[in-house]
Protein backbone atom coordinates (compact mmCIF):
# COMPACT_ATOMS: atom_id res chain seq x y z
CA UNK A 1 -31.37 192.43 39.48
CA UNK A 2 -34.94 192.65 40.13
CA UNK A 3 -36.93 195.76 38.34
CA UNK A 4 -40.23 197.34 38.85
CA UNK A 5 -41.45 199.27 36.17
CA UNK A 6 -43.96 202.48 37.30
CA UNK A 7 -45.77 203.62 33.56
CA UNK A 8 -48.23 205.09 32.64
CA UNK A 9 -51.20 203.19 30.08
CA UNK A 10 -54.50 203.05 30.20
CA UNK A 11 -56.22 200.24 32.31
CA UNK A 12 -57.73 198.40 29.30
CA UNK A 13 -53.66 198.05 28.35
CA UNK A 14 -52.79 196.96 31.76
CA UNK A 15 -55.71 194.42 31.81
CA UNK A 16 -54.77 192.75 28.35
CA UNK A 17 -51.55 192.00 29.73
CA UNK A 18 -53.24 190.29 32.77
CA UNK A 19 -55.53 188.43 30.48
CA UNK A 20 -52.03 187.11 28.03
CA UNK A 21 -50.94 186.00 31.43
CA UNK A 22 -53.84 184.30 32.18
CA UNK A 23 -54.20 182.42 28.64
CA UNK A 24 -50.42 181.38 29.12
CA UNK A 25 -50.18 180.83 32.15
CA UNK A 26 -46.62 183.27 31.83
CA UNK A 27 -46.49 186.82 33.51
CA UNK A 28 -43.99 189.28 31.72
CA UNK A 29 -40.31 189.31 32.29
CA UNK A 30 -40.23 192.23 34.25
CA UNK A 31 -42.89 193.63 37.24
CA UNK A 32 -44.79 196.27 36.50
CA UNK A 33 -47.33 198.46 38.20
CA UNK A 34 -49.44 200.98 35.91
CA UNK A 35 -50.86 204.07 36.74
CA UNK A 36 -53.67 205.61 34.22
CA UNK A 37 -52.65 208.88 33.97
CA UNK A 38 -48.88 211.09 35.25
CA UNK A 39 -51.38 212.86 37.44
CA UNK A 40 -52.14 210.08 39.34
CA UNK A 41 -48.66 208.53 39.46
CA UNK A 42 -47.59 212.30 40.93
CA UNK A 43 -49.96 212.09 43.24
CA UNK A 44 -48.92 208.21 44.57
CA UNK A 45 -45.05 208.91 44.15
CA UNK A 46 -44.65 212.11 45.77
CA UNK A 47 -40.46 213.65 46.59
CA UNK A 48 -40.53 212.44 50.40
CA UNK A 49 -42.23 208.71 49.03
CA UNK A 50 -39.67 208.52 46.33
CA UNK A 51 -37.06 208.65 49.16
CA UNK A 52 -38.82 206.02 50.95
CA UNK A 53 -38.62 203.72 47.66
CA UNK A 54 -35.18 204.75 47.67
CA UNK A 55 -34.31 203.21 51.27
CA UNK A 56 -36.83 200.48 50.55
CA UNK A 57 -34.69 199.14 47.45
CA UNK A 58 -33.54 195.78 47.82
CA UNK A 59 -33.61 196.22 51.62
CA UNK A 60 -36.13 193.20 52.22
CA UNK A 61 -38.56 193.61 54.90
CA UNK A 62 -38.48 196.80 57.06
CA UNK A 63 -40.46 198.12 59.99
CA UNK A 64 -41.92 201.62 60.24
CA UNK A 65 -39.65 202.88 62.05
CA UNK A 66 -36.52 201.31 60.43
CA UNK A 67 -38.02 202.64 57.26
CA UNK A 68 -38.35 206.47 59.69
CA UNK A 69 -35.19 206.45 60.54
CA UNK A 70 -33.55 205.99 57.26
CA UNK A 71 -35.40 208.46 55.78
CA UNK A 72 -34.82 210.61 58.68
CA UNK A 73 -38.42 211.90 59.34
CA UNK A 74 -41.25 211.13 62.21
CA UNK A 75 -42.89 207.54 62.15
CA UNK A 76 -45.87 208.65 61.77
CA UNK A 77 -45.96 210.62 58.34
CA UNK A 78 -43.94 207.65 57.13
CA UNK A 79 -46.90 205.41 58.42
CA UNK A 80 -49.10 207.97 55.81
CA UNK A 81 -47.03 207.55 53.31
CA UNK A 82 -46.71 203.80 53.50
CA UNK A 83 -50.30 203.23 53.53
CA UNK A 84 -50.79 205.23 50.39
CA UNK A 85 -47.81 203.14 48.64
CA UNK A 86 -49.45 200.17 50.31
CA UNK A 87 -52.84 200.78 48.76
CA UNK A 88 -52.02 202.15 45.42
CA UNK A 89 -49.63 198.63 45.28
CA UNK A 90 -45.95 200.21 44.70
CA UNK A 91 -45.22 198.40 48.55
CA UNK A 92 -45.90 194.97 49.80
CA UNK A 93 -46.80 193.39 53.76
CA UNK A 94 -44.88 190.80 54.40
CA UNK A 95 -46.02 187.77 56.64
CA UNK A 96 -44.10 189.53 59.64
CA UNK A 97 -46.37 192.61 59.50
CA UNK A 98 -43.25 194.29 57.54
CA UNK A 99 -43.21 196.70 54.56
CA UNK A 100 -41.22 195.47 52.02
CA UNK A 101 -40.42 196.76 48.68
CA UNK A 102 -39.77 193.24 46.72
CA UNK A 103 -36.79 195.12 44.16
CA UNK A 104 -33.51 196.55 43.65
CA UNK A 105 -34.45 199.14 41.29
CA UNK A 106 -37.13 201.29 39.99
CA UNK A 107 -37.62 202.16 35.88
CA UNK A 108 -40.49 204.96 35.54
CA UNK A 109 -41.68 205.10 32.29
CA UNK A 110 -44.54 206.91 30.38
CA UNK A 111 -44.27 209.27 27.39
CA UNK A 112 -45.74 213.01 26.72
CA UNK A 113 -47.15 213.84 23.82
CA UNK A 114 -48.32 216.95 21.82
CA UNK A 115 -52.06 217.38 22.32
């Protein structure tokens, strides 16, 4: 099963795992995309995106309005929503002009602490 892990680190973490791939010339086991605060990963994974990562899972590549009608809203707030997961990099464009989500499931992961 292919994983996606959404944290939450700061981007000096993020980049020294980039650089240990770089050296080795081996990425980590498992995907990960890394947001630098839960603010900002709030603000990119929203309830109604969340449900469109939920259709998306390990549904290969999807048109807008496949992607609409699973979710069961208008095409064009999914279109809004897709190009925010598109640029923040949670969602991918295939070579077909497709969305696709490239995993089966989702692990979010970041920890709160006492001030």
């Amino acid at each position: 099963m292919k994983t996606v892990t959404l944290d939450v680190r700061p981007p000096g973490e993020a980049a020294q795992d980039f650089v240990h791939a770089w050296k080795t010339g081996r990425a980590q086991r498992s995907a990960r995309i890394s947001f630098a605060t839960p603010e900002l990963l709030w603000k990119v994974l929203t309830a109604k995106r969340w449900e469109i990562l939920k259709a998306m899972c390990g549904a290969g590549p999807l048109t807008v309005r496949e992607i609409a009608r699973r979710v069961d809203r208008d095409v064009k707030s999914v279109h809004t929503d897709l190009t925010a997961l598109l640029n923040a990099g949670v969602l991918d464009r295939a070579e077909t002009g497709q969305v696709v989500f490239p995993y089966e499931s989702v692990k979010v992961e970041f920890l709160l602490q006492a001030a």
